[in-house]
Protein backbone atom coordinates (compact mmCIF):
# COMPACT_ATOMS: atom_id res chain seq x y z
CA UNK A 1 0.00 0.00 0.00
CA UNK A 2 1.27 3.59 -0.72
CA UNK A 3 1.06 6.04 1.80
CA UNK A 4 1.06 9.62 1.81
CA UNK A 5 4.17 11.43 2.05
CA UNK A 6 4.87 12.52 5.81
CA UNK A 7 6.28 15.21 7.87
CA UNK A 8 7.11 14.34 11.49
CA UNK A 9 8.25 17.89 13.25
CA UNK A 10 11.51 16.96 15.54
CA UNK A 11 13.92 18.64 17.32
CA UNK A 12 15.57 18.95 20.42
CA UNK A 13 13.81 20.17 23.74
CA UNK A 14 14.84 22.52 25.97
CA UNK A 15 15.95 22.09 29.57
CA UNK A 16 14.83 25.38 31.92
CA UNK A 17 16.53 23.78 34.55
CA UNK A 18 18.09 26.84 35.96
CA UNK A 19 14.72 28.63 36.73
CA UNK A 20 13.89 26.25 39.17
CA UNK A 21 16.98 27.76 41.08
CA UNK A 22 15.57 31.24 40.56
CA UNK A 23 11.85 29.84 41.45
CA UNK A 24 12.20 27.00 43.77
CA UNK A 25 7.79 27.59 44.67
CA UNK A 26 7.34 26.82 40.83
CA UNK A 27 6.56 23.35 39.79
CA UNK A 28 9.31 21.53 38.08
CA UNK A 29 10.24 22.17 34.57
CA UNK A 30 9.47 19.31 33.56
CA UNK A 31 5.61 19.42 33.88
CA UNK A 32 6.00 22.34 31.06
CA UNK A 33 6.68 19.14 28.78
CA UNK A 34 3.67 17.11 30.28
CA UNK A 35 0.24 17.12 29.24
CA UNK A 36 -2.30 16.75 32.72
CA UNK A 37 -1.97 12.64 32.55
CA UNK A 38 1.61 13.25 32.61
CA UNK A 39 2.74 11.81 29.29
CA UNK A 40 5.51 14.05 27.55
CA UNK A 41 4.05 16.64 24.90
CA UNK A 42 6.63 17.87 22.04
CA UNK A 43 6.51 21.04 20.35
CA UNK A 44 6.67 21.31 16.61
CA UNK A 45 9.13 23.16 14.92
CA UNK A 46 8.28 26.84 13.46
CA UNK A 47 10.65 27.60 11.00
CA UNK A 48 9.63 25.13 8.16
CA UNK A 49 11.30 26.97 4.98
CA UNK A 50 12.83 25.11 2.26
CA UNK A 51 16.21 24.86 -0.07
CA UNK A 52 15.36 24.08 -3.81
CA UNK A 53 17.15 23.53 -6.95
CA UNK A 54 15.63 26.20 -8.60
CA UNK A 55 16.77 29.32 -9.60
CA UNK A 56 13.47 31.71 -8.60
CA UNK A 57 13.65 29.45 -5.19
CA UNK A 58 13.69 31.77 -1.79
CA UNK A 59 15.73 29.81 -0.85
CA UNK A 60 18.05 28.59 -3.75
CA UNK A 61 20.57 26.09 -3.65
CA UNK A 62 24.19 27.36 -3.28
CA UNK A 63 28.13 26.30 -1.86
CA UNK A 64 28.57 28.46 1.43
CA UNK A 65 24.97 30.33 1.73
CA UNK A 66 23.49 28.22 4.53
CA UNK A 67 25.46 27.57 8.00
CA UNK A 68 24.11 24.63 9.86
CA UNK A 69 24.16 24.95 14.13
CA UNK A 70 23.96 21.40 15.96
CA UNK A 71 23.92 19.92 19.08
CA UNK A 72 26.44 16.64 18.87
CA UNK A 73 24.83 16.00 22.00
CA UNK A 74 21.07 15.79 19.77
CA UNK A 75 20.06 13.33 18.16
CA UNK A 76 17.71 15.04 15.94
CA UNK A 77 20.69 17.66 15.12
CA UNK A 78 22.62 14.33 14.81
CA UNK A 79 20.77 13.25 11.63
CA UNK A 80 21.06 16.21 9.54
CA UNK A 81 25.55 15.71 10.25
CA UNK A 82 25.25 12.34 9.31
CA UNK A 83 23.27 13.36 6.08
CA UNK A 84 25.47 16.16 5.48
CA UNK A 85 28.40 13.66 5.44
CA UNK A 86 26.97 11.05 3.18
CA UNK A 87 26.00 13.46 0.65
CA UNK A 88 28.92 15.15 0.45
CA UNK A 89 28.48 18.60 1.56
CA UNK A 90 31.14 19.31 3.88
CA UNK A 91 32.88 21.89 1.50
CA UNK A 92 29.10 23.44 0.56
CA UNK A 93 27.76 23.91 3.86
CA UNK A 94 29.64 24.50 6.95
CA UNK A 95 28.50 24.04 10.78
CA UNK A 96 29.32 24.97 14.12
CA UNK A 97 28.03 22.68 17.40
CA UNK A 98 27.15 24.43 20.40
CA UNK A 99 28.27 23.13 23.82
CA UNK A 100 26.47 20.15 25.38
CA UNK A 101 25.66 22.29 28.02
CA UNK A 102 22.21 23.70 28.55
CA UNK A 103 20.71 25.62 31.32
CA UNK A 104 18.10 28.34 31.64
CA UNK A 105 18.99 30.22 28.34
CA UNK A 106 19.15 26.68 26.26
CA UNK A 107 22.06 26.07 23.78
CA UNK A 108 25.26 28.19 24.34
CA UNK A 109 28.30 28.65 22.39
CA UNK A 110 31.68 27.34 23.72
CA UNK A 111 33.93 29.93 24.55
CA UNK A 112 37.16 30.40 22.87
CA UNK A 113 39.11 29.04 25.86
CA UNK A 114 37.05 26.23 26.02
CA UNK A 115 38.57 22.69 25.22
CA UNK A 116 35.58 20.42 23.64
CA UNK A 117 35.45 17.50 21.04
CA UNK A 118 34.44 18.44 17.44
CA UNK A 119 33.42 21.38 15.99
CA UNK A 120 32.47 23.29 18.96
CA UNK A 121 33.52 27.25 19.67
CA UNK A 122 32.33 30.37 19.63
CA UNK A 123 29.78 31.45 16.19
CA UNK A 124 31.77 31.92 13.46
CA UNK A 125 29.02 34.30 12.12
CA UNK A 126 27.93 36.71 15.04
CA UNK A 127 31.33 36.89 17.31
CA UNK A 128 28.57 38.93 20.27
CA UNK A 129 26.38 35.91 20.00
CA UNK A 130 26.34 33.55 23.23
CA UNK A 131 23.49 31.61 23.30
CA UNK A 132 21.39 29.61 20.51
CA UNK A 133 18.61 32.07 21.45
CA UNK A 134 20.08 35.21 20.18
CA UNK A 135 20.28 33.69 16.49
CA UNK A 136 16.36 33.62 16.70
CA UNK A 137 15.79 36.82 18.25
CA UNK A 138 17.99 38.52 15.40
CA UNK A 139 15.24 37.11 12.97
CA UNK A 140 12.42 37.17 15.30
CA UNK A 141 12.60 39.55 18.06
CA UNK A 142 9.32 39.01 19.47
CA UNK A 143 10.06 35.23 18.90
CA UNK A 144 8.10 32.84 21.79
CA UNK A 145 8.97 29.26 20.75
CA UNK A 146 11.98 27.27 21.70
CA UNK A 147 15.44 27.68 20.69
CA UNK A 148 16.23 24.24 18.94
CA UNK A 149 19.07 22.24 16.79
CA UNK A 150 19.53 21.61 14.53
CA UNK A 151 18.96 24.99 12.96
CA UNK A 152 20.08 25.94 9.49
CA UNK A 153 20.61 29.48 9.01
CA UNK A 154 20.93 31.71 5.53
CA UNK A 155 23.89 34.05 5.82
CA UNK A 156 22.46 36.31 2.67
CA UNK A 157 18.88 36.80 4.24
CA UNK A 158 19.97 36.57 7.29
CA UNK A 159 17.11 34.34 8.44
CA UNK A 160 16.61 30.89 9.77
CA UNK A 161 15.48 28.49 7.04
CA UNK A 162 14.24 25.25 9.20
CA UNK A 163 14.29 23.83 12.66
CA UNK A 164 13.03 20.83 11.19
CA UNK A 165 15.74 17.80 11.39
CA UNK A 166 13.48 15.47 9.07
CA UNK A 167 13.12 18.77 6.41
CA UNK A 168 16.73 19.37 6.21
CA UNK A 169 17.79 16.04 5.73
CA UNK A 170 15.70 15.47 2.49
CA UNK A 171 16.93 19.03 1.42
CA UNK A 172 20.33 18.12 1.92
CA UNK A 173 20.28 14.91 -0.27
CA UNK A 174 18.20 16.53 -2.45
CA UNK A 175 18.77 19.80 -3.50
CA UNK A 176 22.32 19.89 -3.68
CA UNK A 177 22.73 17.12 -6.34
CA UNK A 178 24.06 20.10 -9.13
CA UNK A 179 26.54 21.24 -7.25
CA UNK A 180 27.89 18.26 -5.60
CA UNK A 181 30.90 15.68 -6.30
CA UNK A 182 29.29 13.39 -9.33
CA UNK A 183 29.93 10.50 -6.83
CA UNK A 184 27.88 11.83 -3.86
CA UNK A 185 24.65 12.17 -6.45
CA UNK A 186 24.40 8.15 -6.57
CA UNK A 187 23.35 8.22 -2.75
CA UNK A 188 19.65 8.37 -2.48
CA UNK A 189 18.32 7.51 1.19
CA UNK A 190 14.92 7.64 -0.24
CA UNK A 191 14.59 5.42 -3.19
CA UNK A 192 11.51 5.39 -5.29
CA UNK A 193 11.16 1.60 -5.07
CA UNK A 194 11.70 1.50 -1.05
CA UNK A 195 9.79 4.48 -0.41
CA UNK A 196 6.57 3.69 0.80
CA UNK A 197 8.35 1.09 3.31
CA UNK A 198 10.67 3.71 4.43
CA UNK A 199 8.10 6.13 5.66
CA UNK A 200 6.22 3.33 6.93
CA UNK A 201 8.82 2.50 9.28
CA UNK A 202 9.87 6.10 9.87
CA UNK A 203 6.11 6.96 10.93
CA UNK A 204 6.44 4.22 13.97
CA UNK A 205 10.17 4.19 14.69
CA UNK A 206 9.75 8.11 15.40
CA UNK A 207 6.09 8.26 17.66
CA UNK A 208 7.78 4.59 19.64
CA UNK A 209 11.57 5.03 19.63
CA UNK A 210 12.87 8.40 18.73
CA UNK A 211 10.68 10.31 20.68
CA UNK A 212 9.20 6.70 22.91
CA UNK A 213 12.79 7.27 24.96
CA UNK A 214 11.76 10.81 25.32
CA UNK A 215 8.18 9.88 26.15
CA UNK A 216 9.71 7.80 28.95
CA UNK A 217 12.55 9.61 30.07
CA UNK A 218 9.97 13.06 30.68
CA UNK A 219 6.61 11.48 31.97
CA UNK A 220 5.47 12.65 35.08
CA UNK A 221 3.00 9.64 35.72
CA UNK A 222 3.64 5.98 36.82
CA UNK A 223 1.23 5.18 34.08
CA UNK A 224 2.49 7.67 31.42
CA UNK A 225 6.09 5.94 31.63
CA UNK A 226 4.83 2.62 32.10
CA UNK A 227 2.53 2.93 28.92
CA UNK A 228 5.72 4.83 26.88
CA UNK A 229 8.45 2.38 27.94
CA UNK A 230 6.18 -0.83 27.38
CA UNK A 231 5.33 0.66 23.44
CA UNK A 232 9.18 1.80 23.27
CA UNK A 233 10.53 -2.22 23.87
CA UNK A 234 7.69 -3.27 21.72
CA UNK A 235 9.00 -1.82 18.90
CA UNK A 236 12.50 -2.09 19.58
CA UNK A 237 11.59 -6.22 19.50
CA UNK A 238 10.19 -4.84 15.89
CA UNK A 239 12.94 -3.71 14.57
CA UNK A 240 15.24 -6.84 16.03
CA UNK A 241 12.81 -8.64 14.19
CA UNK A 242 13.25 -6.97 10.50
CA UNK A 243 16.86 -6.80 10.91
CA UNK A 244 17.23 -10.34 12.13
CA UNK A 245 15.54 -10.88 9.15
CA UNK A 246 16.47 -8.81 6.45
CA UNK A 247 19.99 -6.50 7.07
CA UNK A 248 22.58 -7.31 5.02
CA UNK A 249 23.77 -5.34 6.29
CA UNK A 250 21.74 -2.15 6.64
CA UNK A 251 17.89 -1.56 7.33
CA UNK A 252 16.93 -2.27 3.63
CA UNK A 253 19.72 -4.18 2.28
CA UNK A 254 22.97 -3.23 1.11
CA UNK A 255 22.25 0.51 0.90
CA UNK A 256 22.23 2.63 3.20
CA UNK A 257 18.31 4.61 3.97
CA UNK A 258 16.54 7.15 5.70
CA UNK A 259 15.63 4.37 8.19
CA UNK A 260 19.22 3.90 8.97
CA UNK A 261 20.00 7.33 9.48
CA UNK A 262 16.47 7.80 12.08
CA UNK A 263 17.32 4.34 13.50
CA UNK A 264 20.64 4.91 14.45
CA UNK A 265 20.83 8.52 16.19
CA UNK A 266 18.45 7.11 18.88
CA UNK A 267 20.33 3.64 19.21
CA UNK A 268 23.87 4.84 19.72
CA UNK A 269 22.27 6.57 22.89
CA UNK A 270 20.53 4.04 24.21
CA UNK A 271 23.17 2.02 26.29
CA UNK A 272 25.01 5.28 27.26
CA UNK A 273 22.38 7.12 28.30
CA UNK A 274 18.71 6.01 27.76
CA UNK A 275 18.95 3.24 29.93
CA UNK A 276 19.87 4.69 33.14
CA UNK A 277 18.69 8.48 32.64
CA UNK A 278 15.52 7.96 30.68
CA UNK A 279 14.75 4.65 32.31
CA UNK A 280 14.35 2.20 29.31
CA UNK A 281 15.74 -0.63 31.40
CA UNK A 282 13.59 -3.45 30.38
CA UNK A 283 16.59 -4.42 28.19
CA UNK A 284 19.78 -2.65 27.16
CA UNK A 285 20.97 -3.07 22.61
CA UNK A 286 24.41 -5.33 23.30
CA UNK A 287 23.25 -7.83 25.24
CA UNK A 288 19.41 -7.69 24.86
CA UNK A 289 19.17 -7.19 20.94
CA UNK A 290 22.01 -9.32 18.60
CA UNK A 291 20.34 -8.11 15.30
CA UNK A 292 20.30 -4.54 16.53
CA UNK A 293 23.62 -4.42 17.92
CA UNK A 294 25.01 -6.02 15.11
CA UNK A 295 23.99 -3.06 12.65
CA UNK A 296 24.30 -0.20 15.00
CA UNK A 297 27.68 -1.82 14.96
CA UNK A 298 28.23 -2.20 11.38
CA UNK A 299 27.51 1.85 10.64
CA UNK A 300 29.24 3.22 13.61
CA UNK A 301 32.90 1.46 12.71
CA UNK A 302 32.34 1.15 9.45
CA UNK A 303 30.96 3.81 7.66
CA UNK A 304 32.71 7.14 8.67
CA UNK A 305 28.92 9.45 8.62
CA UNK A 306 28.47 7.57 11.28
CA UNK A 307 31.10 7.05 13.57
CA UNK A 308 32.51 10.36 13.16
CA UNK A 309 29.85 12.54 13.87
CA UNK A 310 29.25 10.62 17.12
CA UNK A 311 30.65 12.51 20.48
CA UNK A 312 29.84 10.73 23.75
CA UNK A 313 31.31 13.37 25.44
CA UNK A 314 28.50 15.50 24.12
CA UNK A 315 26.11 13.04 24.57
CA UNK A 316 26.66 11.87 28.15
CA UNK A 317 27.34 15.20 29.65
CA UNK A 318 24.33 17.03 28.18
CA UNK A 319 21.77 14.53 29.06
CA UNK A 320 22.87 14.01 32.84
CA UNK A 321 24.23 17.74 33.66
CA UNK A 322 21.36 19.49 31.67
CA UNK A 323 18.30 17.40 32.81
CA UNK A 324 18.32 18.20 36.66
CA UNK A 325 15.27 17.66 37.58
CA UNK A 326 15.84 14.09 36.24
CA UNK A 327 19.22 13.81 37.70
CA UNK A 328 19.75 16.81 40.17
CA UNK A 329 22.90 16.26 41.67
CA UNK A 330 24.15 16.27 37.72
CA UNK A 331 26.57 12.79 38.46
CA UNK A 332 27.59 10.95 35.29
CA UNK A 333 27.42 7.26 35.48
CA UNK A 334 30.99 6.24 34.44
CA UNK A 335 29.26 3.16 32.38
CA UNK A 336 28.81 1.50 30.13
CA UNK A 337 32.10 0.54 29.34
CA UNK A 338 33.02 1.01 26.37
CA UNK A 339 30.72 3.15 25.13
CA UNK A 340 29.93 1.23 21.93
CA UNK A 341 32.00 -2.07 21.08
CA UNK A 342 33.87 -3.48 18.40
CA UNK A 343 32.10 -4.86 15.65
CA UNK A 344 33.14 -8.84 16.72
CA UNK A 345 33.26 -7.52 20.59
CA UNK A 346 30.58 -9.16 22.51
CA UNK A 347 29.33 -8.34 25.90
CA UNK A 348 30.50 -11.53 28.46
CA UNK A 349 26.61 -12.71 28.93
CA UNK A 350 26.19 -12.87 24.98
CA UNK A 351 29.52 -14.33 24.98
CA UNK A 352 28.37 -17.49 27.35
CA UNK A 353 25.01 -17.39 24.81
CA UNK A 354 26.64 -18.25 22.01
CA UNK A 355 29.37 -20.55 23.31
């Protein structure tokens, strides 16, 4: 059956941890992200602009125009590195991650004396800037929503284009096709023969695992978490399934999707982080799910989109120093060790399993 092309707005919440410092009568922040039965409530993007190959476009594809701000620490912002990697726009369209740290004024810039992995220092483009938030309120000044990576920003207009991580993706493998390397224009994460499958699975594997740890990590209710982490392992056991089945040795074969890319931005967090601070314990991915483990595996070592735009230094220290109300004392649990194994490194219990 085809279905309808689909949109799911994601992006990166905001922690307003710090006002609880300021306001300690106030409820915690975190009940701004709950609806009243407690279950966690996200926010849709409002910048929802787009990049075209066309030369009338508002937004026309050129080499150095756009500048694209991340969080390495994101997994939405995540998506839209690895995509800019596999598609060959490093040269066309460069970026700048904030730090992993976020408190009352959301995502701030490093400071130059700052020592942090990747790409992360002060904005190349507005040297005064500090904070995420002041790129929005120089397009928006009476802007309300929240400040959000990934962002991609137009340095002629001098306006936001999209907050939207699944918008920029698809505009970044495919608008750019004239004016990238002829062997980049052979990678298409959305074939037309696979593409009804692909949003298929995107459609569930955002609502149940993208935002499902999210769901479960931010409910306020015994019930909301209990009904969020139950749907989250169900579907995880899903996508065990289809890859026990089917990866050889990605989601659809032996090219690399869309799937792979929203798949694996949630997955290479899970064992570092999801499990303890979001409290999707049923199971952990290396020694509760082979098939799974076995492909998050395959793209992190062997495909560099993947590995290299990965920073678990970004990822552990935003989620446990950022979240206080979830962990207030801001301790980061020194585990797992290693952070992700080799690809024929097995966990002792799977070990025993197989011997």
């Amino acid at each position: 059956m085809v279905r309808s092309y689909i949109i799911i707005p994601v992006f990166c919440i905001i922690s307003l941890t710090a006002v609880l410092n300021v306001f300690q009568d106030k409820k915690d922040d975190i009940l701004n992200w709950a609806g009243k039965d407690g279950s966690f409530q996200r926010q849709q993007s409002q910048f929802r602009n787009w990049i075209e190959n066309k030369p009338d476009a508002q937004f026309p594809a050129e080499k150095d125009r756009y500048h694209l701000y991340v969080s390495y620490a994101c997994p939405w912002a995540h998506r839209t590195l690895i995509v800019r990697k596999l598609k060959g726009l490093e040269d066309i369209i460069p970026y700048t991650s904030v730090h992993w740290e976020m408190l009352e004024k959301g995502w701030r810039f490093a400071r130059s004396d700052e020592k942090v992995p990747g790409e992360t220092h002060p904005d190349p483009l507005h040297p005064d800037f500090t904070h995420l938030r002041d790129i929005y309120f120089s397009v928006n000044p009476d802007y309300s929503g929240r400040f959000t990576v990934p962002t991609l920003y137009d340095k002629k207009q001098k306006t936001i284009v999209s907050n939207e991580s699944a918008e920029i993706i698809r505009m970044f493998y495919s608008a750019f096709d004239d004016i990238i390397d002829e062997k980049y224009r052979n990678v298409h994460l959305l074939p037309v023969s696979l593409k009804s499958q692909i949003e298929e699975t995107n459609e569930w594997t955002y609502n149940d695992i993208n935002n499902g740890v999210y769901k479960s990590g931010f409910a306020t209710a015994q019930d909301a978490y209990e009904k969020a982490v139950t749907q989250l392992f169900k579907s995880l056991d899903r996508a065990e399934e289809h890859l026990a089945k089917n990866a050889a040795p990605y989601y659809y074969g032996k090219d690399i999707t869309e799937a792979d890319v929203r798949l694996f931005t949630t997955i290479v967090r899970f064992d570092p982080v999801y499990v303890q601070h979001f409290k999707c314990n049923i199971r952990d991915i290396r020694s509760g799910y082979p098939a799974l483990h076995k492909w998050l595996r395959e793209l992190y070592w062997k495909v560099p989109a993947f590995g290299e735009t990965t920073e678990f230094e970004h990822i552990k220290g935003h989620y446990t120093k950022s979240h206080r109300q979830i962990n207030p004392h801001s301790i980061t649990p020194v585990g797992p060790i290693p952070n992700i194994l080799e690809v024929d490194e097995e966990v002792p219990a799977v070990k025993a399993a197989k011997a």
